[in-house]
Protein backbone atom coordinates (compact mmCIF):
# COMPACT_ATOMS: atom_id res chain seq x y z
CA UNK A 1 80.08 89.73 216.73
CA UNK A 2 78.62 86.69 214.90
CA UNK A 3 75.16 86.81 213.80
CA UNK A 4 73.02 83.25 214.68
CA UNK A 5 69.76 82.18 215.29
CA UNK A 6 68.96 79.67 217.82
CA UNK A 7 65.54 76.73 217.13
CA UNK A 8 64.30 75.26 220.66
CA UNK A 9 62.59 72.13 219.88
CA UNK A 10 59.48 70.56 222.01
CA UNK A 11 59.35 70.88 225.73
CA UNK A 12 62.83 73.57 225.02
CA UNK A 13 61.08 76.28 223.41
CA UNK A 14 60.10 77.11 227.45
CA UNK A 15 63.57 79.31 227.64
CA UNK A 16 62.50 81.05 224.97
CA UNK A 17 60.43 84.16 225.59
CA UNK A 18 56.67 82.94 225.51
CA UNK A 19 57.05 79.98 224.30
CA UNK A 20 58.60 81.09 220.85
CA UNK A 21 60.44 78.63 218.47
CA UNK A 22 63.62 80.47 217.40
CA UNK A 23 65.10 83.66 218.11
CA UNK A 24 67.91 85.44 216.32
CA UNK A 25 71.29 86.08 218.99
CA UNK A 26 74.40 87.94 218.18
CA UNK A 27 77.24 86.24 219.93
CA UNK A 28 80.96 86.70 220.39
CA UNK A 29 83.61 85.51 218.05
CA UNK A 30 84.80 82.14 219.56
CA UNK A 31 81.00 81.61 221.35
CA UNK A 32 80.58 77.94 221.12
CA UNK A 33 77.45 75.36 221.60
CA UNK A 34 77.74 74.75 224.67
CA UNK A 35 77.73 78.87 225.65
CA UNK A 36 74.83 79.42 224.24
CA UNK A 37 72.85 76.86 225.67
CA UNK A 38 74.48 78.38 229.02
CA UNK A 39 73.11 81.45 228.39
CA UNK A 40 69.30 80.13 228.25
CA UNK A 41 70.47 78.41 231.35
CA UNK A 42 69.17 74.64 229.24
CA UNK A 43 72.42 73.30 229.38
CA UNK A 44 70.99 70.26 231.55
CA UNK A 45 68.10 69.69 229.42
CA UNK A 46 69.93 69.68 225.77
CA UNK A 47 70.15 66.03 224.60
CA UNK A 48 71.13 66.59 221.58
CA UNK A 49 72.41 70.15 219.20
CA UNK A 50 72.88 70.73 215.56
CA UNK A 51 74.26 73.53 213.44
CA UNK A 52 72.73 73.61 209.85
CA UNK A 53 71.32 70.50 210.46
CA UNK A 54 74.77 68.62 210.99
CA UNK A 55 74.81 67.44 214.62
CA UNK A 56 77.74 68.45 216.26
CA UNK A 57 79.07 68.61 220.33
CA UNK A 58 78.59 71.22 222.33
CA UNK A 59 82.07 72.37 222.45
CA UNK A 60 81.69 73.34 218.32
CA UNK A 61 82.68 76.49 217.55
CA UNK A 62 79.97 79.12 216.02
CA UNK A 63 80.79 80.51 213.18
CA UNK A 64 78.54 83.56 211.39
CA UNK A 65 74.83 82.96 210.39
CA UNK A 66 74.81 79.49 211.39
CA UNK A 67 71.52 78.23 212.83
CA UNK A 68 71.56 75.87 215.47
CA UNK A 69 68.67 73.14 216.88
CA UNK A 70 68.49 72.33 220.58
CA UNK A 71 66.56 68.85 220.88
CA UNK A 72 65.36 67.60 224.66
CA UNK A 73 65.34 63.78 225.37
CA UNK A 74 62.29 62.39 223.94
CA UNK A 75 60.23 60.79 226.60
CA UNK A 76 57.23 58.03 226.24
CA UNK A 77 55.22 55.64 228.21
């Protein structure tokens, strides 16, 4: 099991549990991006993830203590 933790920025921090910013996750070897967004069902409203602050795609690999940043599309008017 890889230990990560897992930032929700803005309008995202919603799939967290009241509202929270981050929450730590343990996660399979192999888990990728893209699972873990599954698994707060916010696939659909990621624009855009990082790990360590490097943007990467969702398909990147996780690898142990890494920290990844879910963004949502900014919106104006």
């Amino acid at each position: 099991m890889l230990d990560i933790q897992v930032v929700m920025h803005g309008n995202l921090r919603r799939f967290l549990p009241e509202g929270i910013a981050s929450t730590q996750l343990q996660v399979v070897e192999g888990a990728t991006v893209r699972s873990v967004a599954q698994r707060f069902d916010a696939l659909d409203e990621i624009w855009l993830s990082a790990i360590d602050k490097v943007v990467v795609p969702m398909s990147e690999p996780l690898t142990r203590n890494a920290t990844i940043d879910f963004f949502s599309v900014l919106e104006g008017g």
